[in-house]
N, C-alpha and C. Protein backbone atom coordinates (compact mmCIF):
# COMPACT_ATOMS: atom_id res chain seq x y z
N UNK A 1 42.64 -9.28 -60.29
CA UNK A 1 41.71 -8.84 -61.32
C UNK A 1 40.83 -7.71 -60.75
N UNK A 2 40.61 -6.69 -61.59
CA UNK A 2 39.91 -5.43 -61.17
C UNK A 2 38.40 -5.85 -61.14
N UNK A 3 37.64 -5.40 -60.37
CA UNK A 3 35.89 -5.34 -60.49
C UNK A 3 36.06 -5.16 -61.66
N UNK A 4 35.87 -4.07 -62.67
CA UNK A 4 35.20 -4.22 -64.09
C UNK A 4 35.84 -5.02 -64.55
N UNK A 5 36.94 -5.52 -64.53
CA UNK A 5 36.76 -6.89 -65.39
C UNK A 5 36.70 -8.47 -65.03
N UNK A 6 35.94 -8.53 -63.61
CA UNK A 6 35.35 -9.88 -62.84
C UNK A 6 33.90 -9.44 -63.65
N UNK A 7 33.03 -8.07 -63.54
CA UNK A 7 31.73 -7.66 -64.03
C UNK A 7 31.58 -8.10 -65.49
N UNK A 8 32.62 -7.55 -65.88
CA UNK A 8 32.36 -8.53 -67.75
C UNK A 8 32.61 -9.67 -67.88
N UNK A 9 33.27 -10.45 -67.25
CA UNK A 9 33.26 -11.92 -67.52
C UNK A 9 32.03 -13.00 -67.42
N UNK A 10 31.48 -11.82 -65.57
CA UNK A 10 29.80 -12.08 -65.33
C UNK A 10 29.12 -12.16 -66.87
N UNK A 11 28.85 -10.81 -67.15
CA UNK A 11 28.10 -10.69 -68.16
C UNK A 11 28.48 -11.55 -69.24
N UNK A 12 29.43 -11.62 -69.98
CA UNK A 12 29.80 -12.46 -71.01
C UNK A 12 29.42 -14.27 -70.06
N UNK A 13 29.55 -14.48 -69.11
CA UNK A 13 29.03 -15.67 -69.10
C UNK A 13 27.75 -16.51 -68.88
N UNK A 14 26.86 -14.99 -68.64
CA UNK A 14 25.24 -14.83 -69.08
C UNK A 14 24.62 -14.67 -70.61
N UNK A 15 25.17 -13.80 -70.98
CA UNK A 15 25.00 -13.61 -72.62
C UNK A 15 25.98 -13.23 -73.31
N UNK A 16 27.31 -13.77 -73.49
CA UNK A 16 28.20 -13.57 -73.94
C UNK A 16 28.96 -12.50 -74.28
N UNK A 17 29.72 -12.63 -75.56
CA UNK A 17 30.34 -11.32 -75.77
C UNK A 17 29.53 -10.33 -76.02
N UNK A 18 29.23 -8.47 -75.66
CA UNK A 18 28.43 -7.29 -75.93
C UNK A 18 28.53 -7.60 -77.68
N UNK A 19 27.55 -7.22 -78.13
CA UNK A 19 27.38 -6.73 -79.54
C UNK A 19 28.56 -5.45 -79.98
N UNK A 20 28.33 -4.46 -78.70
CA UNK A 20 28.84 -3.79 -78.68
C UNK A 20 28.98 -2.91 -77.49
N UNK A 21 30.53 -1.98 -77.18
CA UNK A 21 30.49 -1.34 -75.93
C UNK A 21 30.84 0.01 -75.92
N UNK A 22 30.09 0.90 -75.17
CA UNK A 22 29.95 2.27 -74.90
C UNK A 22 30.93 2.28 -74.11
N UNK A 23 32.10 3.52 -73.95
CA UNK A 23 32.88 3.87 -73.02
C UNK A 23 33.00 5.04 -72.52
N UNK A 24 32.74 5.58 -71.41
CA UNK A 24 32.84 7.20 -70.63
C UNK A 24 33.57 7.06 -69.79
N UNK A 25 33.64 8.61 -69.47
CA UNK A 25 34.68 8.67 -68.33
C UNK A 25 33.65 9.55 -67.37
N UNK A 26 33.46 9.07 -66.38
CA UNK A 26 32.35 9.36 -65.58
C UNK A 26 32.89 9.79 -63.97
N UNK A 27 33.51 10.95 -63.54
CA UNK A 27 33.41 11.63 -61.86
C UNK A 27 35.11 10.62 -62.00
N UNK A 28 35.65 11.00 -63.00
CA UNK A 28 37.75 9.61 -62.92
C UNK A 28 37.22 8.11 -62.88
N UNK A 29 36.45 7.81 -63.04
CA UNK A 29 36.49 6.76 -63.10
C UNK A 29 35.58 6.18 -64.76
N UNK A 30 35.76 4.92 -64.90
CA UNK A 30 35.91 4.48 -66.56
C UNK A 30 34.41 3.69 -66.18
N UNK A 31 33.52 3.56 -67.42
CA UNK A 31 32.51 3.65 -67.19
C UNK A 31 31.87 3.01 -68.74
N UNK A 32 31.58 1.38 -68.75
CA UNK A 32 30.98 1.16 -69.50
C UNK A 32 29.94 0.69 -69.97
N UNK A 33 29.31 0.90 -71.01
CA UNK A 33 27.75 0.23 -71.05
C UNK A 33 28.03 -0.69 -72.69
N UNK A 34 27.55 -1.52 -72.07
CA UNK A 34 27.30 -2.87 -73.18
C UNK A 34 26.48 -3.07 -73.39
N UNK A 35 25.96 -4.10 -75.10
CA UNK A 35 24.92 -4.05 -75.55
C UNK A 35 24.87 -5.19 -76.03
N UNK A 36 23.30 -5.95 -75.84
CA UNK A 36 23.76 -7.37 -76.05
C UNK A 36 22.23 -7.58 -77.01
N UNK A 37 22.12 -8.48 -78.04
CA UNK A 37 21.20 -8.07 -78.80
C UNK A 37 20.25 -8.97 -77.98
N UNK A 38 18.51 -9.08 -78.92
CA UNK A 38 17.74 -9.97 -78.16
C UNK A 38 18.19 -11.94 -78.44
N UNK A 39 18.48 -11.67 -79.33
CA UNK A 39 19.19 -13.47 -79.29
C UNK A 39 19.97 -13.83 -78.53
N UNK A 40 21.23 -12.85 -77.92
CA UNK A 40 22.27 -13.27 -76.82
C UNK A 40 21.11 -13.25 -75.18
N UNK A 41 20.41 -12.28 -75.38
CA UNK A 41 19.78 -12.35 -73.95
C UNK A 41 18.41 -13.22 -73.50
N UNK A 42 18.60 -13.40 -74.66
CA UNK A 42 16.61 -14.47 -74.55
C UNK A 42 15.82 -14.16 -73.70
N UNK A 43 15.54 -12.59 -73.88
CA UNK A 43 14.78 -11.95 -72.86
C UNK A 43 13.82 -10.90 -74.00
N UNK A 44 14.04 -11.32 -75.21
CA UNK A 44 12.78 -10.51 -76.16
C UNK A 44 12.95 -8.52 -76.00
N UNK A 45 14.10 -8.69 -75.56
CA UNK A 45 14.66 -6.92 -75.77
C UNK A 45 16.26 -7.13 -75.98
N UNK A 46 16.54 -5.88 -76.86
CA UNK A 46 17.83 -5.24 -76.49
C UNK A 46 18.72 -4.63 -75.14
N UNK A 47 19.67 -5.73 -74.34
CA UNK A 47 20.00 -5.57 -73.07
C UNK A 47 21.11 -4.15 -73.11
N UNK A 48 20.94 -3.43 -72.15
CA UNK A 48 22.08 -2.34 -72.01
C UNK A 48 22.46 -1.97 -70.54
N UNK A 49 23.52 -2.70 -70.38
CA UNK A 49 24.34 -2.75 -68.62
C UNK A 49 25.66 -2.00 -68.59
N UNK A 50 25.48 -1.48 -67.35
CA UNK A 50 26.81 -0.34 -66.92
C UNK A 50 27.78 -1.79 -66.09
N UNK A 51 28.63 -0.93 -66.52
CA UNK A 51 30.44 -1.85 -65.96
C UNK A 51 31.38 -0.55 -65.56
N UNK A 52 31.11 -0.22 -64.42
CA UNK A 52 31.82 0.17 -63.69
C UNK A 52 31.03 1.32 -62.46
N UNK A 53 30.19 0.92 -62.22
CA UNK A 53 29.39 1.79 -61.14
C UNK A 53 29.57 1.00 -59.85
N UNK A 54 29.97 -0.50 -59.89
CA UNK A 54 30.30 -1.06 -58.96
C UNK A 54 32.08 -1.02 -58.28
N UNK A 55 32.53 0.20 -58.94
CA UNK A 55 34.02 0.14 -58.65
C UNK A 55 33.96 0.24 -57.30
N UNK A 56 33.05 1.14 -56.29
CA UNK A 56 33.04 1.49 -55.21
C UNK A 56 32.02 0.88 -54.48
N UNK A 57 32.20 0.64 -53.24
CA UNK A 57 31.29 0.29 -52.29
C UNK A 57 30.33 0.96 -51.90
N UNK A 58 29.16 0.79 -51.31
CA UNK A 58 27.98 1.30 -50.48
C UNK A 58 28.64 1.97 -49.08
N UNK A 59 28.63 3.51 -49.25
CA UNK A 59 28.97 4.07 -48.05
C UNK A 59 27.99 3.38 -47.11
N UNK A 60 26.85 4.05 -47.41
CA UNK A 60 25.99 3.42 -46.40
C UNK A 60 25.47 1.72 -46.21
N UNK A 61 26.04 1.02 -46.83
CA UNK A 61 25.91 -0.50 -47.19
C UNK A 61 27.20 -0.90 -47.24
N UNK A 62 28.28 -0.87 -46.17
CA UNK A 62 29.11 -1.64 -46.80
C UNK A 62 29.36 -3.09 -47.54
N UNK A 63 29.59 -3.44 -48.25
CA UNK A 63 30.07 -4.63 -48.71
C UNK A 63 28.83 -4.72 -49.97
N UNK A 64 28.19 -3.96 -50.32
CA UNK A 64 27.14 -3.81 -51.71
C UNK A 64 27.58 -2.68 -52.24
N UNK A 65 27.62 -3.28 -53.92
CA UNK A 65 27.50 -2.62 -55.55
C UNK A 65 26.51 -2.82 -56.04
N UNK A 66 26.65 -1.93 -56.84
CA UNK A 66 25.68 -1.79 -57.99
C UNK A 66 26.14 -1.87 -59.31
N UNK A 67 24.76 -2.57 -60.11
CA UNK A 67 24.94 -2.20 -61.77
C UNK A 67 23.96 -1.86 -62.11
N UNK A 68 23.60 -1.63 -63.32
CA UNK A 68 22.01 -1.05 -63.66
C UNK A 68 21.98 -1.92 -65.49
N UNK A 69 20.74 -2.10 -65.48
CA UNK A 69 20.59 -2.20 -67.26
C UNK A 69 18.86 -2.12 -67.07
N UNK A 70 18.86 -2.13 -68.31
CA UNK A 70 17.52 -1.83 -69.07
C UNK A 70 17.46 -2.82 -70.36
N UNK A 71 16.23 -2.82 -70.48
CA UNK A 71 15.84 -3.53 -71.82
C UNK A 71 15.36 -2.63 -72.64
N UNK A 72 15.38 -2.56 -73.76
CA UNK A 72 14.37 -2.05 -74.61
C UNK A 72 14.05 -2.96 -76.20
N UNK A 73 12.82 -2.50 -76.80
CA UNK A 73 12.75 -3.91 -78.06
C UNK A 73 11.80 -2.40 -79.04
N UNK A 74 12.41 -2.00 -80.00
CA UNK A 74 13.68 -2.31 -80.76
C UNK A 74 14.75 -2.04 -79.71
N UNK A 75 16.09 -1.77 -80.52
CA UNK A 75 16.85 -1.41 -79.68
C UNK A 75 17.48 0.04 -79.35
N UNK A 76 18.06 0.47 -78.43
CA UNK A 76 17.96 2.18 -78.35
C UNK A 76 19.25 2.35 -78.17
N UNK A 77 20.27 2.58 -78.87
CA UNK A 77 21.27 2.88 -78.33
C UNK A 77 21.72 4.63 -77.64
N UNK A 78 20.52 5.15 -78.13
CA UNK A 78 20.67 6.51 -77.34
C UNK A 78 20.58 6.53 -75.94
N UNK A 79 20.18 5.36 -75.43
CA UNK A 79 20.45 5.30 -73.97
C UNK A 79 21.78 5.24 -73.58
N UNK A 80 22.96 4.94 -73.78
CA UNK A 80 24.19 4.09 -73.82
C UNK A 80 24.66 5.59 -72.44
N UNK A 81 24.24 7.07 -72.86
CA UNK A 81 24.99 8.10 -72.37
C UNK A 81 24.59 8.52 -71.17
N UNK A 82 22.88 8.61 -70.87
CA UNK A 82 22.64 8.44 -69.71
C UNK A 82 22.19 7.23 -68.80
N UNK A 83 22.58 6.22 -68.89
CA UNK A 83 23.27 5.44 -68.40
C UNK A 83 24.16 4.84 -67.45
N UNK A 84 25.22 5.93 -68.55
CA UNK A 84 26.38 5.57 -67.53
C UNK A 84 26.65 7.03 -66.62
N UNK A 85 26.10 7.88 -66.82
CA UNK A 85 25.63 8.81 -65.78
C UNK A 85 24.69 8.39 -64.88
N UNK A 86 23.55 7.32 -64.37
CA UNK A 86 23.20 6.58 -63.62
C UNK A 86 24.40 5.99 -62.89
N UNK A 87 25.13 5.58 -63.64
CA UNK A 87 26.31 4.45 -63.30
C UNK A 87 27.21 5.23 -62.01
N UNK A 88 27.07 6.53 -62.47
CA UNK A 88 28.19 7.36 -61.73
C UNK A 88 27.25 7.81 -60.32
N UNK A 89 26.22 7.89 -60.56
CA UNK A 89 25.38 8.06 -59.33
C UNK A 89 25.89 7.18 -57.68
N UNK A 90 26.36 5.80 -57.89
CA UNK A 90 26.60 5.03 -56.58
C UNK A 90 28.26 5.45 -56.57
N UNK A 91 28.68 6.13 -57.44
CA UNK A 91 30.23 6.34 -57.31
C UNK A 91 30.70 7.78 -56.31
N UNK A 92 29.09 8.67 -56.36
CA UNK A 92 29.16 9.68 -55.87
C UNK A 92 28.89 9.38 -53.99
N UNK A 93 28.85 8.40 -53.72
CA UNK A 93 28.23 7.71 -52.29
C UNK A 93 26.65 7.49 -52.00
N UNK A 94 26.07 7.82 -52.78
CA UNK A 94 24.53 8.25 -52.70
C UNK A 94 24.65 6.37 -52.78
N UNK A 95 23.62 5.94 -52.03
CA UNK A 95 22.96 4.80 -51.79
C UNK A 95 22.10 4.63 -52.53
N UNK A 96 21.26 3.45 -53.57
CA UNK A 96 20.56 3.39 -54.36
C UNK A 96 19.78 1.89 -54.23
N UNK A 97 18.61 1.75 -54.04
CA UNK A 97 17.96 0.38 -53.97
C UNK A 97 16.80 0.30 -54.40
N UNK A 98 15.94 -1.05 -54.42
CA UNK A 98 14.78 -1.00 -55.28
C UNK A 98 13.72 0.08 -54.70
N UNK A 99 12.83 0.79 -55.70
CA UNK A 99 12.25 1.41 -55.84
C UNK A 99 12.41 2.82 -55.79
N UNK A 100 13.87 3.09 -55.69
CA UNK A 100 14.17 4.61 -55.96
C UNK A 100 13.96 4.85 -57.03
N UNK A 101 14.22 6.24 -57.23
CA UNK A 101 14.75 7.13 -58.52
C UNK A 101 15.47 7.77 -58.05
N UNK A 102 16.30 8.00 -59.87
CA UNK A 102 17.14 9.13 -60.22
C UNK A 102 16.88 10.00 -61.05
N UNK A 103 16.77 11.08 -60.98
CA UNK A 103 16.24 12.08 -62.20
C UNK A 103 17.73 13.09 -62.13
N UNK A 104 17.95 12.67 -63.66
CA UNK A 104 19.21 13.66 -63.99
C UNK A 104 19.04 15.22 -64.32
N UNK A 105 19.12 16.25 -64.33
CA UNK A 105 18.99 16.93 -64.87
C UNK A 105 18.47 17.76 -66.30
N UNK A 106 19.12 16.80 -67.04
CA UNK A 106 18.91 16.76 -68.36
C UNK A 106 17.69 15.54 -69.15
N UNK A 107 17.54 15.74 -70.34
CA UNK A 107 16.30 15.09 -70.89
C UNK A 107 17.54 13.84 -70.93
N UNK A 108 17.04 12.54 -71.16
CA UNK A 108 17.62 10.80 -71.01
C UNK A 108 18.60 10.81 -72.32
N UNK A 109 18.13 11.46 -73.35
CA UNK A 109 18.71 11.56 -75.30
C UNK A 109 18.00 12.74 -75.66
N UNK A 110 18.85 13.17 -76.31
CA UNK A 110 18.14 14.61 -77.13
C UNK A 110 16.67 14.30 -77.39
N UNK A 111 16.09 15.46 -76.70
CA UNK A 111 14.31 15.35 -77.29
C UNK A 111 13.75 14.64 -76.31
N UNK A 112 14.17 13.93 -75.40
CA UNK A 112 13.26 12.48 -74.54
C UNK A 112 13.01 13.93 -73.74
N UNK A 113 11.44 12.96 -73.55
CA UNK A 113 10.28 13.46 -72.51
C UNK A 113 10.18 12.91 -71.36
N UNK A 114 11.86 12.41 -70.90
CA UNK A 114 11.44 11.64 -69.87
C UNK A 114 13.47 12.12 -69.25
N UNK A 115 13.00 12.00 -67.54
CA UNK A 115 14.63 12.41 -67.12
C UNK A 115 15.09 12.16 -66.00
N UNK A 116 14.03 10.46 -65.98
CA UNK A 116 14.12 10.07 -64.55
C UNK A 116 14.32 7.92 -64.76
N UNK A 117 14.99 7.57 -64.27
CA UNK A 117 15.06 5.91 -64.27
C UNK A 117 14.51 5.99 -62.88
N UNK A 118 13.61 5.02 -62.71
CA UNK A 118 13.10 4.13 -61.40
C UNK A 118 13.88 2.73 -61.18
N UNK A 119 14.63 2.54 -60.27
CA UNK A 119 15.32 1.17 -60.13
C UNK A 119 13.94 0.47 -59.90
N UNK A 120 13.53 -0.80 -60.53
CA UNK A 120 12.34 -1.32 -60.94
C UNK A 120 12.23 -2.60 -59.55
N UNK A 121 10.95 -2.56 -58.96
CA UNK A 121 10.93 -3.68 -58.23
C UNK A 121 10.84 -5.29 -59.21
N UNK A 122 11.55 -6.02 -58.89
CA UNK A 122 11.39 -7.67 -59.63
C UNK A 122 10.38 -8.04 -59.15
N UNK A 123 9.88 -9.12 -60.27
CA UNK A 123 8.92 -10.24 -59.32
C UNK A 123 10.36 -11.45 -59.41
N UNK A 124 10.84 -11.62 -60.20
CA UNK A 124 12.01 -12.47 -60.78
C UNK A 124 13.39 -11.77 -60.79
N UNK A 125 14.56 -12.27 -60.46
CA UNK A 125 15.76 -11.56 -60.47
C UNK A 125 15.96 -12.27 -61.76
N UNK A 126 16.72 -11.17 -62.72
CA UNK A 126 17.05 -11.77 -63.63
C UNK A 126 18.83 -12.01 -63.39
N UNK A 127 19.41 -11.55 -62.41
CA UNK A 127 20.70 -11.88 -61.90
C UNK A 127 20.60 -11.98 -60.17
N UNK A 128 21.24 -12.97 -60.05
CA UNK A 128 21.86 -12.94 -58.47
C UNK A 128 22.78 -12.30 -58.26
N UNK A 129 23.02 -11.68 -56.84
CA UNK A 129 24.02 -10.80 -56.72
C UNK A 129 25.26 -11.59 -56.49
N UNK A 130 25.96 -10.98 -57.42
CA UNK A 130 27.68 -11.49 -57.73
C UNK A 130 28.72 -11.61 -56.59
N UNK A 131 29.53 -12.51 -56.01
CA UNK A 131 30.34 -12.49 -54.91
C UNK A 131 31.54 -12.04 -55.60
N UNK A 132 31.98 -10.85 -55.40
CA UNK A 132 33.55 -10.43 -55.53
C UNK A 132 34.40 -11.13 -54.80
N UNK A 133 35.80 -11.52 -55.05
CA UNK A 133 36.47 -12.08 -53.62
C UNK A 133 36.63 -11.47 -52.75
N UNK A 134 36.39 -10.22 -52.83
CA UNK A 134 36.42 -9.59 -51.30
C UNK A 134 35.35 -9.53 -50.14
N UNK A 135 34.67 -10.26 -50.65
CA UNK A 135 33.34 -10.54 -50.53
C UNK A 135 32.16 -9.80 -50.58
N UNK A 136 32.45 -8.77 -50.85
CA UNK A 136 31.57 -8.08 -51.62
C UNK A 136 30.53 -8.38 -52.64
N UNK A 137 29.44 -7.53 -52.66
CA UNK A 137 28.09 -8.54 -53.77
C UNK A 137 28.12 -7.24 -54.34
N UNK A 138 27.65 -7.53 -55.73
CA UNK A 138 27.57 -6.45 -56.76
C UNK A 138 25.51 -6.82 -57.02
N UNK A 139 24.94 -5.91 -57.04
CA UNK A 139 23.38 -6.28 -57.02
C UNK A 139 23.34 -5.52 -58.26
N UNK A 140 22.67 -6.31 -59.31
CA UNK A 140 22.03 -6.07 -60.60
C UNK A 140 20.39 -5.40 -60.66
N UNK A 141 20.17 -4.25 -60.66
CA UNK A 141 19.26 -3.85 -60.91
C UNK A 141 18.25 -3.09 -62.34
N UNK A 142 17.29 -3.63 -62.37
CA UNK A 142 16.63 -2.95 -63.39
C UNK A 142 16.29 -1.55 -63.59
N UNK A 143 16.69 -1.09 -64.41
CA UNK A 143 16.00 0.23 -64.75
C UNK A 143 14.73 0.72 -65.34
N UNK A 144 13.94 1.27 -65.11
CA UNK A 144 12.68 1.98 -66.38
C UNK A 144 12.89 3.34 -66.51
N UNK A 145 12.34 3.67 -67.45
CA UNK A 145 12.23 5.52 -67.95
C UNK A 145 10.57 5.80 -67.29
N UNK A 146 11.02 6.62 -66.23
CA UNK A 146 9.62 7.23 -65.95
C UNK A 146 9.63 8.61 -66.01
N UNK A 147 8.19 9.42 -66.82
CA UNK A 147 7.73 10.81 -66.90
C UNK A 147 7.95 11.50 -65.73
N UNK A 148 7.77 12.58 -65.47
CA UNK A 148 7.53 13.46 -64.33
C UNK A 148 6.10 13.19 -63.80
N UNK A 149 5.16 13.06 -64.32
CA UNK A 149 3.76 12.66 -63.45
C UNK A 149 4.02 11.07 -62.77
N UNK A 150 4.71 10.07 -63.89
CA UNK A 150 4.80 8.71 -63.14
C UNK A 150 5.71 8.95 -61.96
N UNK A 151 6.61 10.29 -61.97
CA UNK A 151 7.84 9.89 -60.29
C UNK A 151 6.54 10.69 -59.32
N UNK A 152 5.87 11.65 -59.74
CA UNK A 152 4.59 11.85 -59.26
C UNK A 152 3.98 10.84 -58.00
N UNK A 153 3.45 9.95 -59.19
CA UNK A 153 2.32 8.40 -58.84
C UNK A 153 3.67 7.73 -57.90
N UNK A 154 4.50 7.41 -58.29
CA UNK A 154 5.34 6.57 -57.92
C UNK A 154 6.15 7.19 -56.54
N UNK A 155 5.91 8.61 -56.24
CA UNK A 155 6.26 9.50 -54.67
C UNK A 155 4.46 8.82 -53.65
N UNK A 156 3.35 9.25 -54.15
CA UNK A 156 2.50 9.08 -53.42
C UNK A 156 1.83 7.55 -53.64
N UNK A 157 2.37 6.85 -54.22
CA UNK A 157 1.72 5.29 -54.21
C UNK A 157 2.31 4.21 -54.19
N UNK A 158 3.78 4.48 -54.47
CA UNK A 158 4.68 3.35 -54.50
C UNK A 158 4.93 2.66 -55.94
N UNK A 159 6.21 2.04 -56.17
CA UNK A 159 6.56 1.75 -57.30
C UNK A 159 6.12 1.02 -57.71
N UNK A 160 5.90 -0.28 -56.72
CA UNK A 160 5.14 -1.57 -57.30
C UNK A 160 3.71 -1.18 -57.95
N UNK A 161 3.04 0.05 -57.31
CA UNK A 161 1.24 0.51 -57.66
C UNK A 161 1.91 0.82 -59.25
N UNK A 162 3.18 1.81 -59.45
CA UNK A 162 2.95 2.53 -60.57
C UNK A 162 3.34 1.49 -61.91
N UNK A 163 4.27 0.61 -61.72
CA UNK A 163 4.24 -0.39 -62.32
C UNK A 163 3.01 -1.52 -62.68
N UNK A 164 1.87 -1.48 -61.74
CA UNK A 164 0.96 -2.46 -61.79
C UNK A 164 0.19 -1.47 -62.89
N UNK A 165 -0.39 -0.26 -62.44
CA UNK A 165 -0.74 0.93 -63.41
C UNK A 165 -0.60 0.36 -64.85
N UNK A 166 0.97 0.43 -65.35
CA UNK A 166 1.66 0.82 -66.47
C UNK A 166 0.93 -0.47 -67.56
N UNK A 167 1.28 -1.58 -66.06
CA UNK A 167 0.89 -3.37 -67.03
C UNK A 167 -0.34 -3.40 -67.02
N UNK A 168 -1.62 -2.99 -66.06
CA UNK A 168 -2.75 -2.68 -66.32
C UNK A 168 -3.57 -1.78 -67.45
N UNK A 169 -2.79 -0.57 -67.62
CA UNK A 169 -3.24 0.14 -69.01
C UNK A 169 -2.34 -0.53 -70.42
N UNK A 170 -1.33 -1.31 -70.31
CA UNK A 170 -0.84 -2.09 -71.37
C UNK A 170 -0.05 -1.21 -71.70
N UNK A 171 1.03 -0.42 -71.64
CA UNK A 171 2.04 0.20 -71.53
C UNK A 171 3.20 -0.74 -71.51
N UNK A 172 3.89 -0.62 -72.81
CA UNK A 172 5.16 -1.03 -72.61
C UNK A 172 6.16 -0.53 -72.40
N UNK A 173 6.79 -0.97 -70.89
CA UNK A 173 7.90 -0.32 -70.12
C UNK A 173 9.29 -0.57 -71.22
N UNK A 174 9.27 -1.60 -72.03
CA UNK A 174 10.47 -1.51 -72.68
C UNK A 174 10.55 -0.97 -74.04
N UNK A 175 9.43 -0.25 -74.18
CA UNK A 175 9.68 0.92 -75.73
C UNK A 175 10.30 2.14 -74.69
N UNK A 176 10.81 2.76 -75.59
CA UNK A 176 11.72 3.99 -74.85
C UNK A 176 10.34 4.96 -75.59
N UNK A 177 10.19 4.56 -76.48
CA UNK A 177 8.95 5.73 -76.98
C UNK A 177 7.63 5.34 -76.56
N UNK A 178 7.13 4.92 -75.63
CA UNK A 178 5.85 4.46 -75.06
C UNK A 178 5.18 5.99 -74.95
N UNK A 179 4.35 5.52 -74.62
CA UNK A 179 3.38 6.58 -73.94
C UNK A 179 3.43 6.49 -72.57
N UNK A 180 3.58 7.95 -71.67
CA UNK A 180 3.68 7.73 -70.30
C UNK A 180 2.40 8.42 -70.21
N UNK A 181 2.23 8.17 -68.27
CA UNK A 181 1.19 8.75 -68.12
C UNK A 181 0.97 10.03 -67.20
């Protein structure tokens, strides 16, 4: 059985079947993002996870993958595209762990004021990392949409400060249309 489809069985046996699934073709390799509503995830947002960024290993980590998702409440499916261009990020060898960023080039969806995901520090994992049989672990990480001033705050103070920030001024990290700062 291939990684992406040991990764969806994961997911389907957390919150079942996707509502629905995004498919790209991302650097040859297949690249999908699923969408699981807030009743399948009992997490009070709309879930959206990449399936197939873990095809490849951690140059610099051997034996660690990656996945990425995000929440958002309502739900956004304009995320679905950059996404899975995140997704393709650990496919390129680049190493990725909590409290980085990625800033793509381009705005996140037509019009977004924002063009950067922060892999989000947990207080709570909402997944353990997955044992492939090869023994390999696939690590589930969170995403947020941060402004250009928050990768700012978040270069000179650290992610956990800019996150405490966000929950301190009452900013919700899972509207895609929040107000940044």
């Amino acid at each position: 059985m291939i990684t992406r489809d040991l990764i969806s069985d994961f997911y389907e046996s957390k919150w079942g079947r996707p509502k629905r699934k995004a498919r790209f073709d991302v650097l040859g390799h297949p690249m999908e993002v699923g969408k699981w509503d807030e009743e399948a995830t009992g997490e009070d947002v709309t879930m959206y996870a990449t399936n197939g960024a873990s095809a490849l290993e951690s140059v610099q980590s051997p034996g660690r993958r990656v996945e990425f998702y995000v929440g958002f409440s309502p739900e956004f499916d304009d995320i679905a595209s950059a996404l899975s261009l995140l997704g393709s990020y650990p496919l390129t060898g680049a190493a990725v762990s909590v409290g980085d960023t990625v800033t793509l080039g381009d705005p996140l969806w037509s019009g977004a004021p924002v063009n950067t995901f922060l892999i989000a520090p947990q207080i709570e994992e909402l997944f353990d990392p997955f044992v492939l049989p090869d023994s390999s672990h696939v690590h589930f990480y969170q995403v947020l949409l941060i402004s250009e001033n928050e990768l700012k705050l978040k270069q000179q103070l650290g992610a956990r400060w800019l996150l405490g920030e966000l929950n301190d001024q009452g900013i919700p990290t899972w509207k895609h249309d929040r107000r940044y700062l």
